[in-house]
N, C-alpha and C. Protein backbone atom coordinates (compact mmCIF):
# COMPACT_ATOMS: atom_id res chain seq x y z
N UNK A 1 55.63 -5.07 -0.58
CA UNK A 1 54.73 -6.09 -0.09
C UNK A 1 54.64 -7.20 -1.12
N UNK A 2 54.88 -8.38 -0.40
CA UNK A 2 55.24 -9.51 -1.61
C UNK A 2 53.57 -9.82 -1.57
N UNK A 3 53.03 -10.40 -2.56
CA UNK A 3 51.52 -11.17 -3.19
C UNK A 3 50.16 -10.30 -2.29
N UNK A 4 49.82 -11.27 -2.31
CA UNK A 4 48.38 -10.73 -1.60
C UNK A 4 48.36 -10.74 0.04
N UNK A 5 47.87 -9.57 0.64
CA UNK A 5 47.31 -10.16 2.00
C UNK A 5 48.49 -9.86 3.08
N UNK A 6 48.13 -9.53 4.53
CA UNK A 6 49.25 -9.47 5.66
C UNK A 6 50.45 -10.09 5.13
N UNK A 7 51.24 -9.57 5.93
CA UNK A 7 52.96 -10.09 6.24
C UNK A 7 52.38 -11.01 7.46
N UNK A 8 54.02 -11.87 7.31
CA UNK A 8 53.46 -12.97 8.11
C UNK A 8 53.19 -12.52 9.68
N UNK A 9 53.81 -11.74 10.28
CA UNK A 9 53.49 -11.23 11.74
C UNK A 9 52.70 -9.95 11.57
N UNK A 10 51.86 -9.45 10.52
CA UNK A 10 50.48 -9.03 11.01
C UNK A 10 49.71 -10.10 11.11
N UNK A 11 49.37 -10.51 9.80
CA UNK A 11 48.59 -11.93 10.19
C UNK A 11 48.32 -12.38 11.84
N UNK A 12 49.60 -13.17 11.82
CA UNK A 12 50.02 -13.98 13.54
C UNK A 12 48.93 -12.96 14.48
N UNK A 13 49.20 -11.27 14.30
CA UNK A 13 48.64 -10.82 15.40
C UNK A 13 47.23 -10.47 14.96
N UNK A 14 46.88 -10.53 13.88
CA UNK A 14 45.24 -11.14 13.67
C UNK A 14 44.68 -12.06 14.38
N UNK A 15 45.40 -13.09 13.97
CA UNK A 15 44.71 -13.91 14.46
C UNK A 15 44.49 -14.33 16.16
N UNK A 16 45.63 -13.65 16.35
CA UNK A 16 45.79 -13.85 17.89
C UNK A 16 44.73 -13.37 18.56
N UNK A 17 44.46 -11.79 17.81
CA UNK A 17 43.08 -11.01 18.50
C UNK A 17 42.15 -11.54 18.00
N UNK A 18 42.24 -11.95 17.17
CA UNK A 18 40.69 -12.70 16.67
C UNK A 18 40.40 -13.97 17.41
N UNK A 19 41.06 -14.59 18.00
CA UNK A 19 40.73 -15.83 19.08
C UNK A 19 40.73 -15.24 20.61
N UNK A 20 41.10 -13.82 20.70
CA UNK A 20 40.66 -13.62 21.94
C UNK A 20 39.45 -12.97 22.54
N UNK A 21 39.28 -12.41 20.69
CA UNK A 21 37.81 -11.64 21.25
C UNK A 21 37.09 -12.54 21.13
N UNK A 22 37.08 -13.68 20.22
CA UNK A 22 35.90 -14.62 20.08
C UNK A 22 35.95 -15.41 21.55
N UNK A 23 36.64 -15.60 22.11
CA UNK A 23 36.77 -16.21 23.12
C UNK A 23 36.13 -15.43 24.61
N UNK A 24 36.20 -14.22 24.66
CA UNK A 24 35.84 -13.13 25.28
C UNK A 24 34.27 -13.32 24.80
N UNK A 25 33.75 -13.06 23.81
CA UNK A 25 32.47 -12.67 23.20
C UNK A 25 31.42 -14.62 23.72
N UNK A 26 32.55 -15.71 24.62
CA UNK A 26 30.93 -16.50 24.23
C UNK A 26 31.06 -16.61 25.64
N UNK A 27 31.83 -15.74 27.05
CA UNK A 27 31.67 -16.11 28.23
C UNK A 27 30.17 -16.01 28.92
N UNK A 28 29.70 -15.18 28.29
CA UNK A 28 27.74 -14.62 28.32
C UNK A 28 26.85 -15.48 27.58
N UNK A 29 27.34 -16.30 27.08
CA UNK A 29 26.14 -16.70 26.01
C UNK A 29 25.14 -17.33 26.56
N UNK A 30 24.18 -17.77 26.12
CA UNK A 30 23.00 -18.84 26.17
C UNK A 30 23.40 -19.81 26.45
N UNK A 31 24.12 -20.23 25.79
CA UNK A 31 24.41 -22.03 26.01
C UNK A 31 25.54 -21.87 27.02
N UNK A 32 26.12 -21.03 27.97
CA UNK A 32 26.73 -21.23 28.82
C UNK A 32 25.32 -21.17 30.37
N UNK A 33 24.66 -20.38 30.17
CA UNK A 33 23.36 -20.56 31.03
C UNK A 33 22.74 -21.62 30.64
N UNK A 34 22.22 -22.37 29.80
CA UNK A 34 21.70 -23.26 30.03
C UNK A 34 22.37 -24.37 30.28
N UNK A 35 23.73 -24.48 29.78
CA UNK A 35 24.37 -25.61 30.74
C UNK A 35 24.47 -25.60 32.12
N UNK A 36 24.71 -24.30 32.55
CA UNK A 36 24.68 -23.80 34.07
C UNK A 36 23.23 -24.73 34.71
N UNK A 37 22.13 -24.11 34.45
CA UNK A 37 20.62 -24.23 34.39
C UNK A 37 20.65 -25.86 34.43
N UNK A 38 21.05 -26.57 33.18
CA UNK A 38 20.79 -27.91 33.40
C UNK A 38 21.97 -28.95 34.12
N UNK A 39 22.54 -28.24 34.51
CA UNK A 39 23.31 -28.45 35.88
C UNK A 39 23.03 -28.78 37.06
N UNK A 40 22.97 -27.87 37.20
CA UNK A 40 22.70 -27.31 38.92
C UNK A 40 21.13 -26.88 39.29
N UNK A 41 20.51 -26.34 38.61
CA UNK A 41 18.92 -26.20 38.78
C UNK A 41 17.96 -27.23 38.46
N UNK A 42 17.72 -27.54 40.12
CA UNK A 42 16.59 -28.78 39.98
C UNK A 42 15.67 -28.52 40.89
N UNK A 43 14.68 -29.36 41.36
CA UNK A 43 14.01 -29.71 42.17
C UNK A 43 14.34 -28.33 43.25
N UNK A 44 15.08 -28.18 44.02
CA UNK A 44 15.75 -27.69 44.95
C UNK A 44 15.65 -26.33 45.06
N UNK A 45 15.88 -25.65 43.66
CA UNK A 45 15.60 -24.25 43.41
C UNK A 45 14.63 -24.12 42.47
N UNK A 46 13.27 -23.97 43.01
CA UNK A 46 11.98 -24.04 42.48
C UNK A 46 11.70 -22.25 42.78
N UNK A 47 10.59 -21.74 42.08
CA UNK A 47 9.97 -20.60 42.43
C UNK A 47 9.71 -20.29 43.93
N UNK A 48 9.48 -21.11 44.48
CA UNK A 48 9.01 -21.23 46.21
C UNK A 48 10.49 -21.14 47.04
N UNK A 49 11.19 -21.52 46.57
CA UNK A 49 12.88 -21.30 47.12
C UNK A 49 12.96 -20.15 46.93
N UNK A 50 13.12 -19.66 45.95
CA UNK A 50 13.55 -18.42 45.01
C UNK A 50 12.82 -17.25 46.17
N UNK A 51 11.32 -17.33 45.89
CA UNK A 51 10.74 -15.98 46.99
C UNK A 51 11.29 -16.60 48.75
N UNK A 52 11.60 -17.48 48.86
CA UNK A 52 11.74 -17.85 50.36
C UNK A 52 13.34 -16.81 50.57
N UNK A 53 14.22 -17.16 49.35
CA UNK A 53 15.62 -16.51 49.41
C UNK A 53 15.23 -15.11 49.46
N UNK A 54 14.44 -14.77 48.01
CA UNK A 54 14.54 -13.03 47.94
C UNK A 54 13.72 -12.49 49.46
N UNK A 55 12.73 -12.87 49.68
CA UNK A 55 11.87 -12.66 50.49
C UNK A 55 12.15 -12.45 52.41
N UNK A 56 12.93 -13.84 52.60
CA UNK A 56 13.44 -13.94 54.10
C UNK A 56 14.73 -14.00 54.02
N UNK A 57 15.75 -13.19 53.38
CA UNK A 57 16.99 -12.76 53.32
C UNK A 57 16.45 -11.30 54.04
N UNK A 58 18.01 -11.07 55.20
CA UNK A 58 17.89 -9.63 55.47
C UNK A 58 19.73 -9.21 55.30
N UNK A 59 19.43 -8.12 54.71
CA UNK A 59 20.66 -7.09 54.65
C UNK A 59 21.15 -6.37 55.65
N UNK A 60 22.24 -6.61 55.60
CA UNK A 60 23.26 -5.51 56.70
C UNK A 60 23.74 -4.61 56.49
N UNK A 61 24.33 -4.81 54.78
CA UNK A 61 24.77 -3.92 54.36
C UNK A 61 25.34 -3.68 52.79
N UNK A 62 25.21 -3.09 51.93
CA UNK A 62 25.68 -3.16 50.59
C UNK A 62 26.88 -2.62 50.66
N UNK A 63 28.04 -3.17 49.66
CA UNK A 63 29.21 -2.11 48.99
C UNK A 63 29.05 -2.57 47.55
N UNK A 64 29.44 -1.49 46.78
CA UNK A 64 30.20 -1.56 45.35
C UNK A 64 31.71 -2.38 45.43
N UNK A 65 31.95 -3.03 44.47
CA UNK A 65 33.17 -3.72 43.89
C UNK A 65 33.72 -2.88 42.81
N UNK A 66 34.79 -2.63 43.06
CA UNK A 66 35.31 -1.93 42.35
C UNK A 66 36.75 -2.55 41.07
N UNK A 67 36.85 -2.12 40.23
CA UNK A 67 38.28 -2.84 39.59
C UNK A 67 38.73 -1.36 39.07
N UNK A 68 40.19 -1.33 39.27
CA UNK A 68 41.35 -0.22 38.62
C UNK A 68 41.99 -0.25 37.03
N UNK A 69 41.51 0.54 36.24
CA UNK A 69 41.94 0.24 35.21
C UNK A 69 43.34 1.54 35.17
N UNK A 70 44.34 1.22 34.56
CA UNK A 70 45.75 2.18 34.80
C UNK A 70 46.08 2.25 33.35
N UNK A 71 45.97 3.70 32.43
CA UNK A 71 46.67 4.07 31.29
C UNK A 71 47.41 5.32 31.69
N UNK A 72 48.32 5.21 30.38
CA UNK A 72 49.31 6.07 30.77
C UNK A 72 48.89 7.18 30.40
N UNK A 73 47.48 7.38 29.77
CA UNK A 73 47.34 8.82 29.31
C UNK A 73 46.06 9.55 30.14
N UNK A 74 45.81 8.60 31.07
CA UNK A 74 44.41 9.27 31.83
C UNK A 74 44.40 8.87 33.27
N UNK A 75 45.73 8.28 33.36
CA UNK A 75 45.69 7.46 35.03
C UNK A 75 45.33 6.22 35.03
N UNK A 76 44.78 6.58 36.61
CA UNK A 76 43.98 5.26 36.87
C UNK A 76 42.24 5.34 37.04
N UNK A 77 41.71 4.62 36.26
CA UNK A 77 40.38 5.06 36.08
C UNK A 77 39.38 3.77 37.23
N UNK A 78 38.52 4.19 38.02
CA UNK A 78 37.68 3.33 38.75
C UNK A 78 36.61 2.85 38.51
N UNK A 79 36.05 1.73 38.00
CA UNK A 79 34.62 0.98 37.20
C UNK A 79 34.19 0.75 38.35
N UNK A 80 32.49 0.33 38.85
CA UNK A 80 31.99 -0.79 39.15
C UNK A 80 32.04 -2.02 38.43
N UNK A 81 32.81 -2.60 39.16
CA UNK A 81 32.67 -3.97 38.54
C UNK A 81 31.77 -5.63 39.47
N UNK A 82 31.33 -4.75 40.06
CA UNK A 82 29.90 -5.70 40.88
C UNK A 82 29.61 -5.10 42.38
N UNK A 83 28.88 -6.07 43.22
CA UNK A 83 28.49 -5.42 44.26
C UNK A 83 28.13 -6.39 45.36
N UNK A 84 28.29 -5.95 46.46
CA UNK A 84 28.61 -7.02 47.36
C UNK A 84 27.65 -6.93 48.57
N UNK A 85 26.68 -8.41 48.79
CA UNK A 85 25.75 -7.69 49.89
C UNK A 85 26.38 -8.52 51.29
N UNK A 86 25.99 -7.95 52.37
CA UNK A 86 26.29 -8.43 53.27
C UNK A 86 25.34 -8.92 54.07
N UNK A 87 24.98 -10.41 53.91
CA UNK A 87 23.44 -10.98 53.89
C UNK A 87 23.35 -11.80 55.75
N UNK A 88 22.02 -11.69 55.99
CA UNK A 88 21.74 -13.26 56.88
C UNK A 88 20.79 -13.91 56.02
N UNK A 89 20.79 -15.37 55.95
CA UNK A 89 20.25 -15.82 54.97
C UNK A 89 18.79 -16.12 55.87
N UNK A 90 17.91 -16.65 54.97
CA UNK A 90 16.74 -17.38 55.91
C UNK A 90 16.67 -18.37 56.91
N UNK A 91 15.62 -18.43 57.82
CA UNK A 91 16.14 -19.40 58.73
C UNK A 91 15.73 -20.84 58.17
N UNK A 92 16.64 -21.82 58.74
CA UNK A 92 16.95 -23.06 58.52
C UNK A 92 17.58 -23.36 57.12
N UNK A 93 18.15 -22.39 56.07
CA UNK A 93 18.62 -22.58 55.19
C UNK A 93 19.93 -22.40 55.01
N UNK A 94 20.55 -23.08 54.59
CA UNK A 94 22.58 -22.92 54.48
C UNK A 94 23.14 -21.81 53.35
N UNK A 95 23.86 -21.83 53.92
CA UNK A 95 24.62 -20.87 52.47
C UNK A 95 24.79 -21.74 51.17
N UNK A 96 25.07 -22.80 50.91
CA UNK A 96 25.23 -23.49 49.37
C UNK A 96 23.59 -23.27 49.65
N UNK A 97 22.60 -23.39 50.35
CA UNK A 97 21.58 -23.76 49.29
C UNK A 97 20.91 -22.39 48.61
N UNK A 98 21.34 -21.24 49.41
CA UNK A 98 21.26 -20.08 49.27
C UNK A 98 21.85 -19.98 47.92
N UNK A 99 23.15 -19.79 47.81
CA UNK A 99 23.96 -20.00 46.67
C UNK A 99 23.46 -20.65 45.23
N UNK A 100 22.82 -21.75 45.71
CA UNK A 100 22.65 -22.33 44.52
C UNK A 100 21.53 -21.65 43.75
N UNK A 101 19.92 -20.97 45.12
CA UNK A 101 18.71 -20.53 44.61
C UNK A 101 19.67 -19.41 43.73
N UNK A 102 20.53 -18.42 44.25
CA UNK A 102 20.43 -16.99 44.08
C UNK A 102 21.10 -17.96 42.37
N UNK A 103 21.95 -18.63 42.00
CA UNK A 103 22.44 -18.77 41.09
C UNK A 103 21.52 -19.31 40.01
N UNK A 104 21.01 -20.24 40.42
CA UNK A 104 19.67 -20.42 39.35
C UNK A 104 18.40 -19.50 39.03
N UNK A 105 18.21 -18.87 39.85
CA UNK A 105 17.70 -17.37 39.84
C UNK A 105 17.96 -15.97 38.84
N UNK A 106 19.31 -16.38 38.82
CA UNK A 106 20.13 -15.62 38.09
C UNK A 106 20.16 -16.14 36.50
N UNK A 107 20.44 -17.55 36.47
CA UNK A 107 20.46 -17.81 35.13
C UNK A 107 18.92 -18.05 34.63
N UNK A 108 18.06 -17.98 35.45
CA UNK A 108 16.81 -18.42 34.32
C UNK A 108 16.19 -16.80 34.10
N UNK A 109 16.92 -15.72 34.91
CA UNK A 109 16.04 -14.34 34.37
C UNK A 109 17.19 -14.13 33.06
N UNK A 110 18.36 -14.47 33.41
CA UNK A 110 19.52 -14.38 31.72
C UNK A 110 18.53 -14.71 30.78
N UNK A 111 17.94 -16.30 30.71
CA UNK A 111 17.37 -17.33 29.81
C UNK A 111 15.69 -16.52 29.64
N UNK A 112 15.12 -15.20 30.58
CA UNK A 112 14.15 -15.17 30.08
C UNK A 112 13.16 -15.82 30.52
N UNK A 113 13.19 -16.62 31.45
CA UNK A 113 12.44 -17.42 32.32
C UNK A 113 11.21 -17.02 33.14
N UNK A 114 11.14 -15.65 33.40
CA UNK A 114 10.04 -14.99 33.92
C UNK A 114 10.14 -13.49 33.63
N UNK A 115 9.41 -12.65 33.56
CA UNK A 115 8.71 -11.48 33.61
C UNK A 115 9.78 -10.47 34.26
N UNK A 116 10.25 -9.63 33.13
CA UNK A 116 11.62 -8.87 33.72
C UNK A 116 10.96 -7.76 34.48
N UNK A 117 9.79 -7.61 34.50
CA UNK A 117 9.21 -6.45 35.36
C UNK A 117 9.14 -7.46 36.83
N UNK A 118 9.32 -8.31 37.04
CA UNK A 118 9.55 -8.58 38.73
C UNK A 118 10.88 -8.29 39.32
N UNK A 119 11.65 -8.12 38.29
CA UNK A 119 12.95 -7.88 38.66
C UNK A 119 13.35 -6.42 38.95
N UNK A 120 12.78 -5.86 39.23
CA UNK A 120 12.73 -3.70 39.24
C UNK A 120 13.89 -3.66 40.74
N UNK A 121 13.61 -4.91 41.66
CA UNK A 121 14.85 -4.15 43.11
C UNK A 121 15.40 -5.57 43.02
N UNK A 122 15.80 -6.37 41.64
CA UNK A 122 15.90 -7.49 42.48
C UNK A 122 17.48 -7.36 42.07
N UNK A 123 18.29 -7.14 42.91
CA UNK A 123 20.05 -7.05 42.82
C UNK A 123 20.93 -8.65 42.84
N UNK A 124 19.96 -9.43 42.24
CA UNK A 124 20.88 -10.83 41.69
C UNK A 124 20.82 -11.41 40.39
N UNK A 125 19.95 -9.95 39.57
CA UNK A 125 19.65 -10.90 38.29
C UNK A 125 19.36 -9.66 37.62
N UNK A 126 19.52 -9.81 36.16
CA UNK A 126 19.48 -9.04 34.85
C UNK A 126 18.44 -9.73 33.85
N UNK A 127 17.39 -9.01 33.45
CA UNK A 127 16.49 -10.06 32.19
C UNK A 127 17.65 -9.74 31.28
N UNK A 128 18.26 -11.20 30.48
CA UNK A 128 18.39 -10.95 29.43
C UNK A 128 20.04 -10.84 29.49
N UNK A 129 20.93 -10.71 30.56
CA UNK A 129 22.20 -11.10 30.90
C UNK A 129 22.54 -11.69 32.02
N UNK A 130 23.87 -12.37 31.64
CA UNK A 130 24.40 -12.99 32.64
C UNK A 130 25.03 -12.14 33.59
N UNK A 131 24.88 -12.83 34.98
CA UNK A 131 24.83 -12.45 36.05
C UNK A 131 25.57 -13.41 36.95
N UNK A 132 27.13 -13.17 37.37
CA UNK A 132 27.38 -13.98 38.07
C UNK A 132 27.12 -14.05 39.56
N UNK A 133 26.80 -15.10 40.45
CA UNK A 133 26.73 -14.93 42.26
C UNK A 133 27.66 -15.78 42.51
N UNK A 134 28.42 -14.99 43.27
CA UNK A 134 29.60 -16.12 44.66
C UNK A 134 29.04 -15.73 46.18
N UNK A 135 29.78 -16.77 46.84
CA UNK A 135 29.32 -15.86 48.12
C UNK A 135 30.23 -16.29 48.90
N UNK A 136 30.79 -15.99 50.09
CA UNK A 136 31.79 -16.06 51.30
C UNK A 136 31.31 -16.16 52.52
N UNK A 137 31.67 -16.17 53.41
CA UNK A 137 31.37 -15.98 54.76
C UNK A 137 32.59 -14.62 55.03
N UNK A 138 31.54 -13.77 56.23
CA UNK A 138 32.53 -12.76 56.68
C UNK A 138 31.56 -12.74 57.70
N UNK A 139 32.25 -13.16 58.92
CA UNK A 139 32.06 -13.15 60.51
C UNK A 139 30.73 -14.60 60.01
N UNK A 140 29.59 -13.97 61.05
CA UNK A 140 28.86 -15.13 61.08
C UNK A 140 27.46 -14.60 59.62
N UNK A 141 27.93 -13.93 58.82
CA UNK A 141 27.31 -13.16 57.79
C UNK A 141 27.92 -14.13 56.51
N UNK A 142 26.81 -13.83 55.38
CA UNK A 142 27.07 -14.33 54.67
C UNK A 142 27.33 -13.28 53.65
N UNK A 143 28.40 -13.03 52.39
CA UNK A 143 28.96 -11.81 51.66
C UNK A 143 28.70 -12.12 50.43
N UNK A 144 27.30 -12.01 49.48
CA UNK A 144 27.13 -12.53 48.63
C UNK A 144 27.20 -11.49 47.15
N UNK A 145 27.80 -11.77 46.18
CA UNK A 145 28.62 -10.83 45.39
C UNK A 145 27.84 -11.56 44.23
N UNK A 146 27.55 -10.01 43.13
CA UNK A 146 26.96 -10.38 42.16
C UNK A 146 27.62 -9.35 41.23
N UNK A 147 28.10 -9.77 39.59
CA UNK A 147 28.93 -9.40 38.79
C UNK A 147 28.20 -9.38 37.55
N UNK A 148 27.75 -8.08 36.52
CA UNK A 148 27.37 -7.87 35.34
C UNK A 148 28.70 -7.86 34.60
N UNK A 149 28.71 -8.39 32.93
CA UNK A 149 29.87 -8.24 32.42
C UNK A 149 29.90 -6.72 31.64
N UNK A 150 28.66 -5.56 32.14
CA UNK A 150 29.35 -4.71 31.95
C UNK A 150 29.64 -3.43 32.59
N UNK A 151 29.57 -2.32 33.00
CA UNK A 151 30.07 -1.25 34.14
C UNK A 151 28.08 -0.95 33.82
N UNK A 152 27.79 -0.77 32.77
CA UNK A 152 26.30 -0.14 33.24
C UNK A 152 25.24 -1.12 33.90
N UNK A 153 25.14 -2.39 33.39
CA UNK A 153 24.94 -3.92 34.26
C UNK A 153 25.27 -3.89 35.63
N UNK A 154 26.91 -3.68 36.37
CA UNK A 154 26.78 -3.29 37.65
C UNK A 154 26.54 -2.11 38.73
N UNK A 155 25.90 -1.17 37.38
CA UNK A 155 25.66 0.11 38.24
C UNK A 155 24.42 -0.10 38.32
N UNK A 156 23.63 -1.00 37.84
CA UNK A 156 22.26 -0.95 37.90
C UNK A 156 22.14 -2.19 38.36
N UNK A 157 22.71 -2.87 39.14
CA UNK A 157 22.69 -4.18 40.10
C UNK A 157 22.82 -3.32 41.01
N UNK A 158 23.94 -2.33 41.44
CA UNK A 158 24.34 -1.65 42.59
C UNK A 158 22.83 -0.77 43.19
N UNK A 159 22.39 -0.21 42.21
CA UNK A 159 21.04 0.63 42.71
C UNK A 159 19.92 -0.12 42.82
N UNK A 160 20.13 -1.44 42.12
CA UNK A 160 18.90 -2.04 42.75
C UNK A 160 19.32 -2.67 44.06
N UNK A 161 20.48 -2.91 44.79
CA UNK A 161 20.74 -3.52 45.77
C UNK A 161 20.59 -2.94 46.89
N UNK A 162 20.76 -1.54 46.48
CA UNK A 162 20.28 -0.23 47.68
C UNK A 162 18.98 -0.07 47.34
N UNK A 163 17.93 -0.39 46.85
CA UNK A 163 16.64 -0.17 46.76
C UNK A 163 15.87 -1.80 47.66
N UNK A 164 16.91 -3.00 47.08
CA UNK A 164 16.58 -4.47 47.65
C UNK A 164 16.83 -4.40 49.47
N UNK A 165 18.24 -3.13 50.10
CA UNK A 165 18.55 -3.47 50.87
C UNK A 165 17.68 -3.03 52.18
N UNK A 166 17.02 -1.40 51.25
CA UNK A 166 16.05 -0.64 52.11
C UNK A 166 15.04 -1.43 52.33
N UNK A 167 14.57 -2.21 51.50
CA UNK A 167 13.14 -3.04 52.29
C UNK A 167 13.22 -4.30 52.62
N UNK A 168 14.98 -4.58 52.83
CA UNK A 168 14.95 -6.17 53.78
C UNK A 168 16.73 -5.72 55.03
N UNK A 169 15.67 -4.74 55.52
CA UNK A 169 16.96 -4.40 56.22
C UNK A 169 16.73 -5.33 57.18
N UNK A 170 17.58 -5.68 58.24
CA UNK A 170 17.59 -6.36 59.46
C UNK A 170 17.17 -5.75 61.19
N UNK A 171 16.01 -6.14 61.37
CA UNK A 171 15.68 -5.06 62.84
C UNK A 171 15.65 -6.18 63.81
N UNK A 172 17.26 -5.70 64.31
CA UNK A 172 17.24 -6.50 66.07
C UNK A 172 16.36 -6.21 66.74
């Protein structure tokens, strides 16, 4: 080993992992929610939106999201990796505006914004992490998907979504 310190291609692969975990490590941060937050959360998604969404949303139906992880020494292993509701939204309200409450909803319980004990069934938000929402259309339903960045984050989105779904089921 010539002088001090890595050869030149350990180094290289230092550093390589060292810009990917740092890069990995700020997709959650604070200042990615509050840019989110001072974005997109205004006027529009107020507290009174927020209970109108959680409140006059009805469920059809929950699934788990799943992702496949494949090693060669244990298979293929199955995570939750989020969870997917199968919503009607409230009446006279659209899906973006839906979208936008459940998303600002999401980032101000990340940011700490209210009282993590209201959140006990609420399956769109984490005190204290980020929480992503998308949503789709499937038939005349709306398929609104919420993602913790970690497997115990979406197992405990998943059970609160079956606890959220039992008391806003839908009765034709």
């Amino acid at each position: 080993m010539r002088g001090q310190g890595f050869a030149p291609h350990v180094r290289s692969v230092l550093w390589a992992l060292a810009v990917g975990l740092s890069s990995c490590a700020t997709t959650d941060s604070p200042a990615r929610a509050l840019q989110f937050e001072s974005g997109h959360c205004d006027a529009r998604t107020t507290a009174a939106q927020e209970s109108r969404v959680l409140d006059g949303s009805a469920v059809l139906r929950v699934d788990p999201l799943y992702s496949y992880i494949h090693s060669v020494r244990t298979g293929t292993e199955t995570r939750v990796s989020g969870v997917k509701l199968l919503v009607a939204p409230p009446q006279g309200m659209s899906a973006s505006e839906m979208l936008r409450v459940l998303q600002c909803h999401a980032v101000r319980a990340a940011l700490g914004r209210f009282d993590p004990s209201s959140l006990t069934d609420d399956p769109f938000a984490l005190a204290g992490a980020w929480v992503g929402v998308g949503m789709s259309y499937e038939g005349v339903s709306l398929a609104v998907t919420v993602e913790a960045s970690t497997v115990s984050g979406n197992l405990e989105l998943l059970d609160r979504a079956h606890a959220y779904a039992a008391a806003h089921q839908r009765h034709d």
